[in-house]
Each structure stands twice: as C-alpha cells, then as structure tokens.
PDB file of N, CA and C in Angstrom:
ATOM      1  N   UNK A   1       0.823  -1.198   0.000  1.00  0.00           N
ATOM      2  CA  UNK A   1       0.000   0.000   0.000  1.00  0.00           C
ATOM      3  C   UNK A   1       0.864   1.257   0.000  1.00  0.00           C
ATOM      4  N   UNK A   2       1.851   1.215   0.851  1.00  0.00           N
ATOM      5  CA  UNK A   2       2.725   2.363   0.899  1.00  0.00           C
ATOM      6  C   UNK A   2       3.495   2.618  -0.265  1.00  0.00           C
ATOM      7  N   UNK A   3       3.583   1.491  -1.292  1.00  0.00           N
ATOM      8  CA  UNK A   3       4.155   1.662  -2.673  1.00  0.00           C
ATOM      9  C   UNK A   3       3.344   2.600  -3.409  1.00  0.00           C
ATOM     10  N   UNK A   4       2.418   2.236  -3.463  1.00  0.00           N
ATOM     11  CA  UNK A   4       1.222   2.548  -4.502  1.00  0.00           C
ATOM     12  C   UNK A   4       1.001   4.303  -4.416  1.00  0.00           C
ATOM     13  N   UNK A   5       1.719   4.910  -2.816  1.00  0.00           N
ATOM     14  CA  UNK A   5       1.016   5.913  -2.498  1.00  0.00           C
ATOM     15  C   UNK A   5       2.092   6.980  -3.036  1.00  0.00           C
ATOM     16  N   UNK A   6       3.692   6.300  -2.913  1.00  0.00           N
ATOM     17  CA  UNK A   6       5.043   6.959  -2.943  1.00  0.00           C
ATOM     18  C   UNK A   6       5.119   7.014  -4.031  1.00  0.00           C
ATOM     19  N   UNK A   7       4.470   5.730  -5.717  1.00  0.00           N
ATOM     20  CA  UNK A   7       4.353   5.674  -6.800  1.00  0.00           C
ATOM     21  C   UNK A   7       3.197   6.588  -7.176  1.00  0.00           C
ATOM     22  N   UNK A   8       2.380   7.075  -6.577  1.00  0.00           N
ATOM     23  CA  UNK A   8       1.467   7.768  -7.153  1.00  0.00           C
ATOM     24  C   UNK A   8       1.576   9.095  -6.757  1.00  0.00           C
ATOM     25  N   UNK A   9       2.342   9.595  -6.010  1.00  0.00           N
ATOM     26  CA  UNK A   9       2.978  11.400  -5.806  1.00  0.00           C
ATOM     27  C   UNK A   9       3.981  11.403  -6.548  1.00  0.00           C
ATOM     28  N   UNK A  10       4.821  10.397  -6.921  1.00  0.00           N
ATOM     29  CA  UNK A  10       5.860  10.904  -7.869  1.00  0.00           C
ATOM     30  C   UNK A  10       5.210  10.684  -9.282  1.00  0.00           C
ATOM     31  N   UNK A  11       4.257  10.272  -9.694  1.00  0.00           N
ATOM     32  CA  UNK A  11       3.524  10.367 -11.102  1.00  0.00           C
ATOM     33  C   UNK A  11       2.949  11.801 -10.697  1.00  0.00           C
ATOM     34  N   UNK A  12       2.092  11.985 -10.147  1.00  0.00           N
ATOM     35  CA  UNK A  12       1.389  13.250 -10.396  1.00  0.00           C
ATOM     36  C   UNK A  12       2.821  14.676  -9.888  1.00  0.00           C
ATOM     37  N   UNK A  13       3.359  14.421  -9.198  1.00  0.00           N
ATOM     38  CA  UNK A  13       4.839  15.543  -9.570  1.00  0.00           C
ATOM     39  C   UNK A  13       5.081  15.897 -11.089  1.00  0.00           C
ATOM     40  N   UNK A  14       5.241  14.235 -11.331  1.00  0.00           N
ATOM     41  CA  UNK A  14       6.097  14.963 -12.665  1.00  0.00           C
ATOM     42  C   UNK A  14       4.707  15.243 -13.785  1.00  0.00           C
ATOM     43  N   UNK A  15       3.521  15.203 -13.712  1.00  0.00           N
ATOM     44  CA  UNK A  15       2.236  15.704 -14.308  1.00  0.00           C
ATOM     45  C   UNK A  15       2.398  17.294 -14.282  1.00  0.00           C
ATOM     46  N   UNK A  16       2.920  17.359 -12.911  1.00  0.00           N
ATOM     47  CA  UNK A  16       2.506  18.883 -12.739  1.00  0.00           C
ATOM     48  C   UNK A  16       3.728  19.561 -13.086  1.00  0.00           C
ATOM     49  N   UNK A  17       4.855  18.856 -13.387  1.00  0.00           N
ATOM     50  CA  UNK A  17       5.845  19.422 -13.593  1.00  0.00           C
ATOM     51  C   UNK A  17       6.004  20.073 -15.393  1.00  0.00           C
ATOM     52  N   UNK A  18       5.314  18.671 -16.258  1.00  0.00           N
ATOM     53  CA  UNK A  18       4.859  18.985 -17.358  1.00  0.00           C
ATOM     54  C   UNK A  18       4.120  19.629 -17.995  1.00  0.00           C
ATOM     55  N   UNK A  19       2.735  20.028 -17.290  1.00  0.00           N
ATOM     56  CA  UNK A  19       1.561  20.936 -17.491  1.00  0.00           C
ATOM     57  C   UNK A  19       2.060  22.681 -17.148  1.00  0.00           C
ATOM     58  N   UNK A  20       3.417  22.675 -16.108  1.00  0.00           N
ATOM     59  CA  UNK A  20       4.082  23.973 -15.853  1.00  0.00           C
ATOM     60  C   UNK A  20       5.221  23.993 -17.043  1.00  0.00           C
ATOM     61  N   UNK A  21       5.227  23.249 -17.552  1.00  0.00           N
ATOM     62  CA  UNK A  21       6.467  23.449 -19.029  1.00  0.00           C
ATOM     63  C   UNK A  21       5.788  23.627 -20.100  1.00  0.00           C
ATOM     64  N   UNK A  22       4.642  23.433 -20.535  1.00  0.00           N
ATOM     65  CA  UNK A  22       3.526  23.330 -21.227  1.00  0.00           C
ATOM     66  C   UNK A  22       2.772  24.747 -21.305  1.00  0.00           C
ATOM     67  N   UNK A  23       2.696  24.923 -19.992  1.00  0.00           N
ATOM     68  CA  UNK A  23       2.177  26.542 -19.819  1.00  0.00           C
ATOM     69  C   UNK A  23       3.268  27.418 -20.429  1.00  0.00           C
ATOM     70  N   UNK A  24       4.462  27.413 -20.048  1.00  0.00           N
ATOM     71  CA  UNK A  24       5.461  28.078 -19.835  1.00  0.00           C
ATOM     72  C   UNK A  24       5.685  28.310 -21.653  1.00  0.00           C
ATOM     73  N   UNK A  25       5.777  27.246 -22.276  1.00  0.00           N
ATOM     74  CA  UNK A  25       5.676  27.484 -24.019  1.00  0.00           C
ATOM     75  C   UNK A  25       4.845  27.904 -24.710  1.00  0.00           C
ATOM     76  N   UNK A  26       3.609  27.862 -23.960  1.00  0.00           N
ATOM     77  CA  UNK A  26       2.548  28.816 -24.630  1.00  0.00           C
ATOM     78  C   UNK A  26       2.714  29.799 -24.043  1.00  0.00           C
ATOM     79  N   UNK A  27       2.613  30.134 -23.042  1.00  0.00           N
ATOM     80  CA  UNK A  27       3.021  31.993 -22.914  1.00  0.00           C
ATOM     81  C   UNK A  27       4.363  32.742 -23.441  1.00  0.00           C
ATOM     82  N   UNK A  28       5.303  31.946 -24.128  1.00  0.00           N
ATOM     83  CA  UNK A  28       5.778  32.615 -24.745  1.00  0.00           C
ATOM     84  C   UNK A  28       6.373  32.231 -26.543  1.00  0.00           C
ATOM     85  N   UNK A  29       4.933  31.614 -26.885  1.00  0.00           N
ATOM     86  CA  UNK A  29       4.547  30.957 -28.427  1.00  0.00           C
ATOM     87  C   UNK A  29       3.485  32.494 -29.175  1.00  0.00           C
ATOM     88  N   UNK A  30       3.562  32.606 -30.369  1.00  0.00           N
ATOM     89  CA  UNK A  30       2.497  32.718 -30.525  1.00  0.00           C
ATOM     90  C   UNK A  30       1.723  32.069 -31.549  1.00  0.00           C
ATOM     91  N   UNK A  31       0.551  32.089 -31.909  1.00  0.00           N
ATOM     92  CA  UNK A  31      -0.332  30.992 -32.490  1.00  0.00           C
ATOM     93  C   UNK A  31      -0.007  30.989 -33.976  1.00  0.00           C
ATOM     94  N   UNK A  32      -0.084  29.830 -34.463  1.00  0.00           N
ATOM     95  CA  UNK A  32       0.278  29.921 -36.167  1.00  0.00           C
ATOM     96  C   UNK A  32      -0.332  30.111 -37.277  1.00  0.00           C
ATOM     97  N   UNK A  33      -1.928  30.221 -36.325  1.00  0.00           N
ATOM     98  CA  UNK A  33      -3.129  30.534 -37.682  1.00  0.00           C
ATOM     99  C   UNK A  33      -2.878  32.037 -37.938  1.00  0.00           C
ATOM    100  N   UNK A  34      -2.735  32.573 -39.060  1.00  0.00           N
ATOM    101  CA  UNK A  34      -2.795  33.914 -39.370  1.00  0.00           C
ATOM    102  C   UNK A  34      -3.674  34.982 -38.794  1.00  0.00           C
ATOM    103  N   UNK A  35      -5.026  34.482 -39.002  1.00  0.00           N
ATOM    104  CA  UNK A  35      -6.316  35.437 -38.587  1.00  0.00           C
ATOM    105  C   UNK A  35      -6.776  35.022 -36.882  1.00  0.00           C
ATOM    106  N   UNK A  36      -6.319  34.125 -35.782  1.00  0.00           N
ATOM    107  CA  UNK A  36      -6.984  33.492 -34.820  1.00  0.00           C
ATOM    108  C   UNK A  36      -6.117  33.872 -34.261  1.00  0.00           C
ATOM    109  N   UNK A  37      -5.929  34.510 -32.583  1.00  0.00           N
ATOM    110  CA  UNK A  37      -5.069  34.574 -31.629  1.00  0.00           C
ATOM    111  C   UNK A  37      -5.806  34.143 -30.574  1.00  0.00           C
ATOM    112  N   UNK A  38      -6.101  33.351 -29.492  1.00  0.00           N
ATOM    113  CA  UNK A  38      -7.113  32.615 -28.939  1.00  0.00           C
ATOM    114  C   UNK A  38      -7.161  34.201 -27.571  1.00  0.00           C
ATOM    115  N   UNK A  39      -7.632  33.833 -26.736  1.00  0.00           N
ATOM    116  CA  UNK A  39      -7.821  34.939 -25.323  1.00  0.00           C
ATOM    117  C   UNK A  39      -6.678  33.886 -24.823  1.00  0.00           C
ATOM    118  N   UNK A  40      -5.759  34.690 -24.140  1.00  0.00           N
ATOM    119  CA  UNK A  40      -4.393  34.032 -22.969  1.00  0.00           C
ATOM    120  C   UNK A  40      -5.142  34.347 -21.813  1.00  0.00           C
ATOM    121  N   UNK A  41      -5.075  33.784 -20.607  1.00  0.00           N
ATOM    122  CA  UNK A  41      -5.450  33.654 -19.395  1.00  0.00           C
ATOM    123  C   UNK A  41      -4.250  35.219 -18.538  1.00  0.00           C
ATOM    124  N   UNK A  42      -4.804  35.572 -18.091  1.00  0.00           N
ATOM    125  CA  UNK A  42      -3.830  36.713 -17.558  1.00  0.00           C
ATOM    126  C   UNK A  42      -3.248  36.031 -16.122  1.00  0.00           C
ATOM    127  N   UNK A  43      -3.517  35.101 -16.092  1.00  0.00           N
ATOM    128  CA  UNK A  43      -2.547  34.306 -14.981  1.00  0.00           C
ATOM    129  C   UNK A  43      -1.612  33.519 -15.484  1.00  0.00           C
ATOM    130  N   UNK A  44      -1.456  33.537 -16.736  1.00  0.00           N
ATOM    131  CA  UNK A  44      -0.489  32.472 -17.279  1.00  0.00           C
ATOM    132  C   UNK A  44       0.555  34.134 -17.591  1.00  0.00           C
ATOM    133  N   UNK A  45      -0.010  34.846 -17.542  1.00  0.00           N
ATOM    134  CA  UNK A  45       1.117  36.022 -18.171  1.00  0.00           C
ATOM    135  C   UNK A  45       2.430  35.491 -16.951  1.00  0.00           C
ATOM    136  N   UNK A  46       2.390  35.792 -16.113  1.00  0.00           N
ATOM    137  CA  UNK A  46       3.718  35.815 -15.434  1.00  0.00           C
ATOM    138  C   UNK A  46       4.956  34.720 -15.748  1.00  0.00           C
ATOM    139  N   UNK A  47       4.434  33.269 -17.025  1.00  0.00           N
ATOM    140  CA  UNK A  47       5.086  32.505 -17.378  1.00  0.00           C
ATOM    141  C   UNK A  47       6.078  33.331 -18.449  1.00  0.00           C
ATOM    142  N   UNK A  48       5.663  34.386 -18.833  1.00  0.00           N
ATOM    143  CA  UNK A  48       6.304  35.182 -20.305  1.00  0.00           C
ATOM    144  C   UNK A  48       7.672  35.638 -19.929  1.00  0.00           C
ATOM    145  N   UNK A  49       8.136  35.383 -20.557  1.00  0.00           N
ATOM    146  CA  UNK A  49      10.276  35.729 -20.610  1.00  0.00           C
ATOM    147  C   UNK A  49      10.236  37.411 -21.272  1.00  0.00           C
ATOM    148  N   UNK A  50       9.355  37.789 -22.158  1.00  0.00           N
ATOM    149  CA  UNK A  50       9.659  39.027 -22.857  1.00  0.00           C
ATOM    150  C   UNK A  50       7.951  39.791 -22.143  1.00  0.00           C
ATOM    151  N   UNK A  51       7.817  40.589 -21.231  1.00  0.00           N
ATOM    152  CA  UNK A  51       7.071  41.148 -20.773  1.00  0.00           C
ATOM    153  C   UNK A  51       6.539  42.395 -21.548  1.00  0.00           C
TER     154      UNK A  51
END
C-alpha cells in the first residue's frame, strides 16, 4: 500500500511538472493561424520571458 502511495505522488509531480512546461511554451509561443489569436489567461502572463 505504501508503494502505490510513494508511486502515485511521484507520477502526479512529474504531471505537474509537465503541465508547468507546457504553460510556460505557450506563454511565450504565438499561435500559427494567421487570422486566430485565442484569449491568454492573464494568470499564465507571469510565465512570459519578454514582458
């Protein structure tokens, strides 16, 4: 049981570690359709390198 619990915080770590690298490339991507720029979340702004 104690496996299952030590195996299942280090899966969801590295989930959250990926979904924060994930964020981090879209806030500083921008979109490739010509005419579409979607709405950015203004909480993801603070991921942006060029402010």
């Amino acid at each position: 049981m104690e496996v299952k619990k030590i195996f299942g915080k280090g899966v969801m770590k590295c989930l959250n570690v990926l979904a924060l690298l994930l964020v981090m490339q879209t806030a500083n991507s921008a979109c490739i359709w010509v005419a579409h720029q979607p709405e950015f979340p203004e909480a993801a702004n603070k991921f942006k390198f060029n402010k």
